[in-house]
PDB file of N, CA and C in Angstrom:
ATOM      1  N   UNK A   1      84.405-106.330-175.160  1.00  0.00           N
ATOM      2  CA  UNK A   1      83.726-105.272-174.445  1.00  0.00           C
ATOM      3  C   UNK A   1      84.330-103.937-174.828  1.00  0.00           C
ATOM      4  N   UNK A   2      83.456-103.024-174.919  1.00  0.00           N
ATOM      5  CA  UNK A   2      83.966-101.976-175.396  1.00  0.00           C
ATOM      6  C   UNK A   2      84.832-100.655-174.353  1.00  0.00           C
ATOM      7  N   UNK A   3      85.975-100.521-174.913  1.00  0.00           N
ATOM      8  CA  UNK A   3      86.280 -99.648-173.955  1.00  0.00           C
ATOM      9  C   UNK A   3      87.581-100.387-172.414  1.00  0.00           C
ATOM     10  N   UNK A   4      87.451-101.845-172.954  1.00  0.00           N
ATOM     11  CA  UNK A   4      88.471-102.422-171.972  1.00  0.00           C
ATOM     12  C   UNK A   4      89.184-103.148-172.674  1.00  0.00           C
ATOM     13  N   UNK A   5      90.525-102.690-172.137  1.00  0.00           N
ATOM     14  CA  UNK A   5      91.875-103.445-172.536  1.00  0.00           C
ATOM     15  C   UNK A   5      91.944-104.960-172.176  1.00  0.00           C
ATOM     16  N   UNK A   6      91.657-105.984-173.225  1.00  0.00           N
ATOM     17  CA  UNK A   6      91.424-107.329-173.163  1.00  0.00           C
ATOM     18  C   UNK A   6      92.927-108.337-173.181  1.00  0.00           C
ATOM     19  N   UNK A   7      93.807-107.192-172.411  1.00  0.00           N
ATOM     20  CA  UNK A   7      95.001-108.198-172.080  1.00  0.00           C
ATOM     21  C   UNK A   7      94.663-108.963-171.161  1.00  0.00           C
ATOM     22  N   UNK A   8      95.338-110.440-171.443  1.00  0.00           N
ATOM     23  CA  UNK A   8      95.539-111.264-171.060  1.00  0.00           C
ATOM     24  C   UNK A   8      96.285-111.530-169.868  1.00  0.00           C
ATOM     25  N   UNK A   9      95.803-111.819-168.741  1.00  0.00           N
ATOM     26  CA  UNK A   9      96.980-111.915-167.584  1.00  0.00           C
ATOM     27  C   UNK A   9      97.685-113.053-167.593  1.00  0.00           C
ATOM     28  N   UNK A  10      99.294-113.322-167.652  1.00  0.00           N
ATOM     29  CA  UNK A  10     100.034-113.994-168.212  1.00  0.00           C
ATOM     30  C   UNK A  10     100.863-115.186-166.694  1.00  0.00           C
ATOM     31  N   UNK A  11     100.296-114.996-165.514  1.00  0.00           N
ATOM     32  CA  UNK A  11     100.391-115.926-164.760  1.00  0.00           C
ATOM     33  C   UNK A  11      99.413-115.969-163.576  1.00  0.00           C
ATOM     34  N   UNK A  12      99.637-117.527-162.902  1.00  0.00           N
ATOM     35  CA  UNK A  12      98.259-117.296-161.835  1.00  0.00           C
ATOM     36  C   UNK A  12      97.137-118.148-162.787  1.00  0.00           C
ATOM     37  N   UNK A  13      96.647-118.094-161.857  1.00  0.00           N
ATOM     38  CA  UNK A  13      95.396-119.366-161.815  1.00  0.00           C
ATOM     39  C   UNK A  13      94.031-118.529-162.291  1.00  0.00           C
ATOM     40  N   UNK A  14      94.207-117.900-163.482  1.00  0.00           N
ATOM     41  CA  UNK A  14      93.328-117.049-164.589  1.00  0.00           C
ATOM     42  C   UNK A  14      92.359-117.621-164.837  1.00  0.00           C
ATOM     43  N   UNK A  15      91.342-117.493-165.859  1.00  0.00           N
ATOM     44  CA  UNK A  15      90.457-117.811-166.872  1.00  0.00           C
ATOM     45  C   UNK A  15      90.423-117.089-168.126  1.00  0.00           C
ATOM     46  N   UNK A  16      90.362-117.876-169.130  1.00  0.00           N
ATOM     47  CA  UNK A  16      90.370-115.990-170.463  1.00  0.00           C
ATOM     48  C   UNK A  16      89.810-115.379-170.252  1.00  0.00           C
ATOM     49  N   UNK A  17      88.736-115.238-169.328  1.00  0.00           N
ATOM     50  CA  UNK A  17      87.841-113.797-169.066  1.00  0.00           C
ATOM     51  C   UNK A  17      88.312-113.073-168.433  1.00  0.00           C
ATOM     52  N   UNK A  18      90.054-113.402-167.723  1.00  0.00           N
ATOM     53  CA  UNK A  18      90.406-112.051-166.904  1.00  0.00           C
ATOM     54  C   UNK A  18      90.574-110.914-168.149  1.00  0.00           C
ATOM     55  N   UNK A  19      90.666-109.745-167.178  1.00  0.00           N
ATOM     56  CA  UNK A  19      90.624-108.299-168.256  1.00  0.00           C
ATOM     57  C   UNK A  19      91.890-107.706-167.778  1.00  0.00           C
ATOM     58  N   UNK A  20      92.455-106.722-167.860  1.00  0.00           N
ATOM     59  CA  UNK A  20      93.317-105.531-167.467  1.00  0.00           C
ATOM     60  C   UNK A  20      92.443-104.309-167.038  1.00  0.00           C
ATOM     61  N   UNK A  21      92.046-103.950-166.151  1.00  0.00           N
ATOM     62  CA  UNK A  21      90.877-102.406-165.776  1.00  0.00           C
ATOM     63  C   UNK A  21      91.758-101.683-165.195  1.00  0.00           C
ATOM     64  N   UNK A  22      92.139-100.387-166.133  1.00  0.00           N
ATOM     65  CA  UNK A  22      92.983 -99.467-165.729  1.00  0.00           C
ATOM     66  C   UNK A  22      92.519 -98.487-164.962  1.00  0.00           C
ATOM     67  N   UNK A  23      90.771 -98.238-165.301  1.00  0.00           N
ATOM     68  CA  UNK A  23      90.251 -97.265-164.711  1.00  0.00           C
ATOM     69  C   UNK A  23      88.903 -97.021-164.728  1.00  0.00           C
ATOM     70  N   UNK A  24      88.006 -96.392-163.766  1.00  0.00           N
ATOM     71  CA  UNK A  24      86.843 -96.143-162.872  1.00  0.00           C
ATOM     72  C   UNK A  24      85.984 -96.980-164.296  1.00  0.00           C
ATOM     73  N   UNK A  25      85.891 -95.860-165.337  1.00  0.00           N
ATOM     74  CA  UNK A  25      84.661 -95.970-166.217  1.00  0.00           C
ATOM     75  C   UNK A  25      85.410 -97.433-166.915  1.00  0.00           C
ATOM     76  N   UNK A  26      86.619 -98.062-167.107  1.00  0.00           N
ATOM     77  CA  UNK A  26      86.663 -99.716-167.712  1.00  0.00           C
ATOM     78  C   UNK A  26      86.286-100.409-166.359  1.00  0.00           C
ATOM     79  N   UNK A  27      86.151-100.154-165.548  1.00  0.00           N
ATOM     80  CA  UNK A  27      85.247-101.092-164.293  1.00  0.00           C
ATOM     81  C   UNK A  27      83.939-100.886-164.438  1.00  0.00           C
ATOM     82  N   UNK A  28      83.488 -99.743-164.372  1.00  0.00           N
ATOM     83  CA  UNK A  28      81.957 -99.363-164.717  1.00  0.00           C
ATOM     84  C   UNK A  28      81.229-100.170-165.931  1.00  0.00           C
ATOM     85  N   UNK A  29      82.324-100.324-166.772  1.00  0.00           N
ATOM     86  CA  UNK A  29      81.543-100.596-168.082  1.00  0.00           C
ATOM     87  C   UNK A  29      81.380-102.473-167.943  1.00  0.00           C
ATOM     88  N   UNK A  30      82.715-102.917-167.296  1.00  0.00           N
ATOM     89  CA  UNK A  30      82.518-104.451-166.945  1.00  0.00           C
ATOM     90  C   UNK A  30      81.658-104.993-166.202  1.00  0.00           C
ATOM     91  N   UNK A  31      81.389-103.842-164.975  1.00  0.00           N
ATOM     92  CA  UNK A  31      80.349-104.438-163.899  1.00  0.00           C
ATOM     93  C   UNK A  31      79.010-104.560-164.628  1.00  0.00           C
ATOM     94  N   UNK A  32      78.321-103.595-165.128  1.00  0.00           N
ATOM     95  CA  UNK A  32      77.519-103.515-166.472  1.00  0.00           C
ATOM     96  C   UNK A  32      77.327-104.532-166.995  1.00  0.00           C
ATOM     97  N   UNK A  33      78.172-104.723-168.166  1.00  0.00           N
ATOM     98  CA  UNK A  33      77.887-106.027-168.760  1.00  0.00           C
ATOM     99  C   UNK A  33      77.980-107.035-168.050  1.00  0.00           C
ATOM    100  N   UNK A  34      78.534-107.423-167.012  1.00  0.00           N
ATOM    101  CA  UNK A  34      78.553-108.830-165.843  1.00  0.00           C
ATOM    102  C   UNK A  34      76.905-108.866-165.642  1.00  0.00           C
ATOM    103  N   UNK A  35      76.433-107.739-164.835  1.00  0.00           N
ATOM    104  CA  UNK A  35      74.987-107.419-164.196  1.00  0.00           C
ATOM    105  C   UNK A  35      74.646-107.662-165.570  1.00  0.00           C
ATOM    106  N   UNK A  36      74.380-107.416-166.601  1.00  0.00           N
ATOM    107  CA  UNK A  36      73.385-107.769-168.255  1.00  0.00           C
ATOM    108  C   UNK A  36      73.024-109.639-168.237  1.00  0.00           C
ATOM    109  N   UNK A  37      74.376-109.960-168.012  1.00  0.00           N
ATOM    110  CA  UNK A  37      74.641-111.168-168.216  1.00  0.00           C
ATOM    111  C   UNK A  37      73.614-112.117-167.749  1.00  0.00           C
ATOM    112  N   UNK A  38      73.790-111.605-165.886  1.00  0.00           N
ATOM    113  CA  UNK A  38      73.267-112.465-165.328  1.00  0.00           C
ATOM    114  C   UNK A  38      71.749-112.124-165.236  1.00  0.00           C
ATOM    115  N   UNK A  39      71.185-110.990-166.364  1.00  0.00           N
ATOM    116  CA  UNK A  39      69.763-110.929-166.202  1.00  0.00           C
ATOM    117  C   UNK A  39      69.314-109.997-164.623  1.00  0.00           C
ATOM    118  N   UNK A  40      70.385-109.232-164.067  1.00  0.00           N
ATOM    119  CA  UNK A  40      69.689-108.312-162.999  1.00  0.00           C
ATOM    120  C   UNK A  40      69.578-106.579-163.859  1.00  0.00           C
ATOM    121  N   UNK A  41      68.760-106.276-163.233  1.00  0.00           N
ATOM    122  CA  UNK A  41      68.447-104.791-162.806  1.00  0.00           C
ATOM    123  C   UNK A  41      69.533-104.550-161.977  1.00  0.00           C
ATOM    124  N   UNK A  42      69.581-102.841-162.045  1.00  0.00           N
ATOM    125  CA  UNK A  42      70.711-101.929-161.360  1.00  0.00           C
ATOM    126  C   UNK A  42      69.437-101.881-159.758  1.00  0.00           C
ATOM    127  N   UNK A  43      68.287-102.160-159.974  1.00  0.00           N
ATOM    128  CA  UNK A  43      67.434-102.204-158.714  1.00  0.00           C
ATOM    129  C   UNK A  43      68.078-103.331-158.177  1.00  0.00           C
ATOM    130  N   UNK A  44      68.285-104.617-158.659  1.00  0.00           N
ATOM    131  CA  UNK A  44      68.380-106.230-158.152  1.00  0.00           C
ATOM    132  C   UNK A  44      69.638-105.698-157.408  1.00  0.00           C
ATOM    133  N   UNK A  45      70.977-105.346-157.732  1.00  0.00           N
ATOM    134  CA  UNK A  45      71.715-105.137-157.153  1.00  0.00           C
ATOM    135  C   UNK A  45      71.964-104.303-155.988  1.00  0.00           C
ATOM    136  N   UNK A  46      71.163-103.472-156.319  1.00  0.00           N
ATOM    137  CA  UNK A  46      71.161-102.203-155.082  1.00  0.00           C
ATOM    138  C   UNK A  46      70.657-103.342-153.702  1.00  0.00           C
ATOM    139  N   UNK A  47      69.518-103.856-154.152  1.00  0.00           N
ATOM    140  CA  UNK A  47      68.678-104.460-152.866  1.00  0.00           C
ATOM    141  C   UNK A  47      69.685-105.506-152.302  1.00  0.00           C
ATOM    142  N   UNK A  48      70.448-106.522-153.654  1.00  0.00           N
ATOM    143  CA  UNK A  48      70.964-107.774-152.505  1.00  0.00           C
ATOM    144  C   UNK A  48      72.404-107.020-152.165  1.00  0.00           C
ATOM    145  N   UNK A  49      72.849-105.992-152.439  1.00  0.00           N
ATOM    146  CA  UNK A  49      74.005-105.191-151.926  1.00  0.00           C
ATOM    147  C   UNK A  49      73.829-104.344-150.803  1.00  0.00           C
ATOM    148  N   UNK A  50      72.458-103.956-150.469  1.00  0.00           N
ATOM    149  CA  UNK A  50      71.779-103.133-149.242  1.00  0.00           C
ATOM    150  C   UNK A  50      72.515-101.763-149.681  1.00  0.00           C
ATOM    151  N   UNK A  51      72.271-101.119-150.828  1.00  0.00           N
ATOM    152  CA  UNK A  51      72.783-100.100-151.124  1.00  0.00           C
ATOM    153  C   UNK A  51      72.109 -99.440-151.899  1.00  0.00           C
ATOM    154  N   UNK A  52      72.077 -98.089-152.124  1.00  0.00           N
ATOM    155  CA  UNK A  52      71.142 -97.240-152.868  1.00  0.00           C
ATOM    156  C   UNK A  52      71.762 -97.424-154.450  1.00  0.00           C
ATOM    157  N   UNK A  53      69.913 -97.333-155.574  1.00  0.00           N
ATOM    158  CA  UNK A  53      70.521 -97.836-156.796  1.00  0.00           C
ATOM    159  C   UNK A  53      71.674 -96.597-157.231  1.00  0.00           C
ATOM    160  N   UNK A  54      71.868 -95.255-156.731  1.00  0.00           N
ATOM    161  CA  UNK A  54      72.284 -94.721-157.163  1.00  0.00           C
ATOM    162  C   UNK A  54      73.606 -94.592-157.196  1.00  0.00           C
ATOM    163  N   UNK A  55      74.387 -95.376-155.930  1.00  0.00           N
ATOM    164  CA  UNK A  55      75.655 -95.996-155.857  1.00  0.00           C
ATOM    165  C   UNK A  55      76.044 -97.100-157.161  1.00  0.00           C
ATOM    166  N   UNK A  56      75.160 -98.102-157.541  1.00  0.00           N
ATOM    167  CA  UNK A  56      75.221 -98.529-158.726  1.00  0.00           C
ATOM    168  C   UNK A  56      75.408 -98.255-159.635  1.00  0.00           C
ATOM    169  N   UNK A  57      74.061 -97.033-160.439  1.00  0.00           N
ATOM    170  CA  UNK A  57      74.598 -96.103-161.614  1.00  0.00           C
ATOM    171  C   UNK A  57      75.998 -95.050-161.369  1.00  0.00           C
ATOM    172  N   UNK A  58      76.103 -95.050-160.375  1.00  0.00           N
ATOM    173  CA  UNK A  58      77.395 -94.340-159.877  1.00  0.00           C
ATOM    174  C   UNK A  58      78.664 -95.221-160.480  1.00  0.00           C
ATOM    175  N   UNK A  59      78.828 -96.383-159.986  1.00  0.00           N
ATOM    176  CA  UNK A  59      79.668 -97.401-160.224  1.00  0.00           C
ATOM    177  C   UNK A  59      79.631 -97.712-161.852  1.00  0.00           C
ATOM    178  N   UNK A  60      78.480 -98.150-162.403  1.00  0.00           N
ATOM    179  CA  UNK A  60      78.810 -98.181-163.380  1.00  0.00           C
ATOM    180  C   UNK A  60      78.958 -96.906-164.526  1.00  0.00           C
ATOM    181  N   UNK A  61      78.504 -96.187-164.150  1.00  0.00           N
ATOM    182  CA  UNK A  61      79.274 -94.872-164.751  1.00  0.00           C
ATOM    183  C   UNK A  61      80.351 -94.068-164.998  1.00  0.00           C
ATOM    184  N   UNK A  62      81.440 -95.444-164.289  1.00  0.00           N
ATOM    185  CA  UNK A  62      82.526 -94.977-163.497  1.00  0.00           C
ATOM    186  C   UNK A  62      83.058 -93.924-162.977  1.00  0.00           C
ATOM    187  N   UNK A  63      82.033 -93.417-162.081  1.00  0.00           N
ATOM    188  CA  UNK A  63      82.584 -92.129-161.097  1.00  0.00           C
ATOM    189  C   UNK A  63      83.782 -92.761-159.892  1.00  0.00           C
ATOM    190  N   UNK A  64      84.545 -91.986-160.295  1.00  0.00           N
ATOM    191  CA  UNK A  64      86.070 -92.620-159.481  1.00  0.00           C
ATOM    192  C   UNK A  64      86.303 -92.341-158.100  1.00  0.00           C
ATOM    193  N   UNK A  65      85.086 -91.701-157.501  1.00  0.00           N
ATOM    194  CA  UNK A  65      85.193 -91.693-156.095  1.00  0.00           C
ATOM    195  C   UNK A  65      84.683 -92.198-155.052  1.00  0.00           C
ATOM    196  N   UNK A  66      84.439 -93.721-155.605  1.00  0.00           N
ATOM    197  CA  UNK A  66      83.396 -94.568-154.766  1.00  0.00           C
ATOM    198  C   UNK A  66      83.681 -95.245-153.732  1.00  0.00           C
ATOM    199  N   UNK A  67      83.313 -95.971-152.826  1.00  0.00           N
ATOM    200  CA  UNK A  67      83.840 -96.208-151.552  1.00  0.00           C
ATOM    201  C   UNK A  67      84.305 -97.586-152.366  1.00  0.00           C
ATOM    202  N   UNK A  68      85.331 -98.085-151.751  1.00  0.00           N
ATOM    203  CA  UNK A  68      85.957 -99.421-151.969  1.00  0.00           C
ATOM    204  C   UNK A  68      85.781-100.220-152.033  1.00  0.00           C
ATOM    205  N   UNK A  69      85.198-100.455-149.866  1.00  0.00           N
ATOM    206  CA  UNK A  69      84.720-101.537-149.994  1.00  0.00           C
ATOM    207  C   UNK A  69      83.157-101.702-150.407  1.00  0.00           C
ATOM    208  N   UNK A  70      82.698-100.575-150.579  1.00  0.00           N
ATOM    209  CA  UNK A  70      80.985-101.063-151.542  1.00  0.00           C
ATOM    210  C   UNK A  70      81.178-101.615-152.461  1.00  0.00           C
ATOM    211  N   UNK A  71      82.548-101.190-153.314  1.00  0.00           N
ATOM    212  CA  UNK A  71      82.719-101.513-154.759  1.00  0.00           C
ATOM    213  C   UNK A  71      82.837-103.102-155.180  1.00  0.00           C
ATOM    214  N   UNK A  72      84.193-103.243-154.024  1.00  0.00           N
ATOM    215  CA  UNK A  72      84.440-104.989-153.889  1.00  0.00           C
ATOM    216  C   UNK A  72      83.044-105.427-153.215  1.00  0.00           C
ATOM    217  N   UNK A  73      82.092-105.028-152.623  1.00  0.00           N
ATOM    218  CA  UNK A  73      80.701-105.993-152.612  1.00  0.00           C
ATOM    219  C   UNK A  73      80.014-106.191-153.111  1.00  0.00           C
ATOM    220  N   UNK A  74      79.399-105.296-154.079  1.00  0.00           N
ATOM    221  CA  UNK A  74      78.954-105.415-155.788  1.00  0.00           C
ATOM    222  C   UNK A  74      79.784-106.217-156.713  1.00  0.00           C
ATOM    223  N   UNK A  75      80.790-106.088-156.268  1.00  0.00           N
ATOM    224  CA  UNK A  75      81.788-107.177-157.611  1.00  0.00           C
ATOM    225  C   UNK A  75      82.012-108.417-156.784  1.00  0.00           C
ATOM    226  N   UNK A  76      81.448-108.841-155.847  1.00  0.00           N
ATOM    227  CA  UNK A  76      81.528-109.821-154.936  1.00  0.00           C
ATOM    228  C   UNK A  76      79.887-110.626-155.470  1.00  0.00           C
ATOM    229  N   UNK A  77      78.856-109.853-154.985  1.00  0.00           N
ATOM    230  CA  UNK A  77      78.131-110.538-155.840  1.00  0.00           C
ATOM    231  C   UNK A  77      77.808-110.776-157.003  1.00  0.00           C
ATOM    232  N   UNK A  78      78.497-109.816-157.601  1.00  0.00           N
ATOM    233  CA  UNK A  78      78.502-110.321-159.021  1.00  0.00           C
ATOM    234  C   UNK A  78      79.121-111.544-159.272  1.00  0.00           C
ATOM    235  N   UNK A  79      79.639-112.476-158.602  1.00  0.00           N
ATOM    236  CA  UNK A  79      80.660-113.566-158.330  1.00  0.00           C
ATOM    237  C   UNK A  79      81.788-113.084-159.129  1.00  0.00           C
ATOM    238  N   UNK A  80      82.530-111.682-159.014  1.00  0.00           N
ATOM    239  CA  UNK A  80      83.675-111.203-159.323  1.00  0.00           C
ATOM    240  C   UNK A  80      84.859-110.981-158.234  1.00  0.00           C
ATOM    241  N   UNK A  81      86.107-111.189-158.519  1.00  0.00           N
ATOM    242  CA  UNK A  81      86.982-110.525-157.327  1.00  0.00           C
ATOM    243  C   UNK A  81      88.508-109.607-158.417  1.00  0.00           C
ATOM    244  N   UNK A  82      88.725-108.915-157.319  1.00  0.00           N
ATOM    245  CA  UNK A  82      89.821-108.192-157.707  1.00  0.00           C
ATOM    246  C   UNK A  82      91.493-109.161-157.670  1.00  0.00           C
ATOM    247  N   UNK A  83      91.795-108.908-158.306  1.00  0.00           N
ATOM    248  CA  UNK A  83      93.612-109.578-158.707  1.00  0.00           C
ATOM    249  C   UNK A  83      94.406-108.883-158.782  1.00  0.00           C
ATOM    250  N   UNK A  84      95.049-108.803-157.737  1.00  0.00           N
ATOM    251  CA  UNK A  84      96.069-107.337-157.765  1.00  0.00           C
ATOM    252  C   UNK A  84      97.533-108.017-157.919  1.00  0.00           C
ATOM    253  N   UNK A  85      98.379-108.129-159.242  1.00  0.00           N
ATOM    254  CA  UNK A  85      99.647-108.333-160.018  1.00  0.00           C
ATOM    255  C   UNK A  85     100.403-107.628-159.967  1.00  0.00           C
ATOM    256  N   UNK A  86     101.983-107.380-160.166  1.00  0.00           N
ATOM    257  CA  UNK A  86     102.767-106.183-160.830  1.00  0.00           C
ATOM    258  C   UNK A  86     102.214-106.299-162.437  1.00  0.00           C
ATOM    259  N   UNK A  87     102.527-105.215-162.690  1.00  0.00           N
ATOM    260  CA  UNK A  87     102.461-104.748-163.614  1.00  0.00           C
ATOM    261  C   UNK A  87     103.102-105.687-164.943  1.00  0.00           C
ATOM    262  N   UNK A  88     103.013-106.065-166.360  1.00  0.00           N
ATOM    263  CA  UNK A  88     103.873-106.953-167.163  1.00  0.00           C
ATOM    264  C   UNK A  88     104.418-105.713-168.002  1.00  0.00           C
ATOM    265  N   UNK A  89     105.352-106.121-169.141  1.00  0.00           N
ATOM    266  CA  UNK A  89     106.165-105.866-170.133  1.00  0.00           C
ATOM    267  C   UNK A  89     105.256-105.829-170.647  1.00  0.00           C
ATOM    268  N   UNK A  90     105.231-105.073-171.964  1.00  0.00           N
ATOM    269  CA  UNK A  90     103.705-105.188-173.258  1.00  0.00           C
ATOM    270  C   UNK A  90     104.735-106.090-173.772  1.00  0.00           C
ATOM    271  N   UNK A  91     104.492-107.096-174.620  1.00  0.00           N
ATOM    272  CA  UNK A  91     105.048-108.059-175.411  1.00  0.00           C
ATOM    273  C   UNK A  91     105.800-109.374-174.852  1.00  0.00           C
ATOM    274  N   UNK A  92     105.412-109.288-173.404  1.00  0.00           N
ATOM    275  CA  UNK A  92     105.940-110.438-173.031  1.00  0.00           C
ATOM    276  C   UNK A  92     104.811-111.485-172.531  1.00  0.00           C
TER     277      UNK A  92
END
């Protein structure tokens, strides 16, 4: 994917599809391609999220001032969740 750091998270009960998302627009750009994937519209989401599409193009545009928990409910139905780690060593 373009634009996201495809490190590998190195413990924990992963899949290779975890990512590293440092920031607004590498979330924007993942939620995106997730929503491509599964064949929705930025409409499909707005409706089963009860949220305006424009919070969507918002999100995936990564505008960094979005409410939270809207964010984790869009990435909830996307059947996504957040993994919050310390931080690793690069090379370890």
């Amino acid at each position: 994917m373009m634009g996201l750091n495809d490190e590998k998270l190195p413990l924990g009960n992963h899949s290779s599809s975890d990512l590293v998302i440092r920031s607004s627009k590498e979330l924007g750009t993942f939620v995106r391609d997730q929503r491509k994937r599964q064949a929705l519209t930025q409409l499909d989401i707005a409706g089963m999220g009860n949220t305006g599409n424009r919070f969507i193009v918002e999100l995936e545009s990564g505008k960094p001032t979005l409410q939270l928990q809207k964010v984790l409910d869009v990435l909830d139905l996307l059947g996504l969740e957040v993994v919050v780690r310390p931080k690793t060593a690069k090379g370890l």
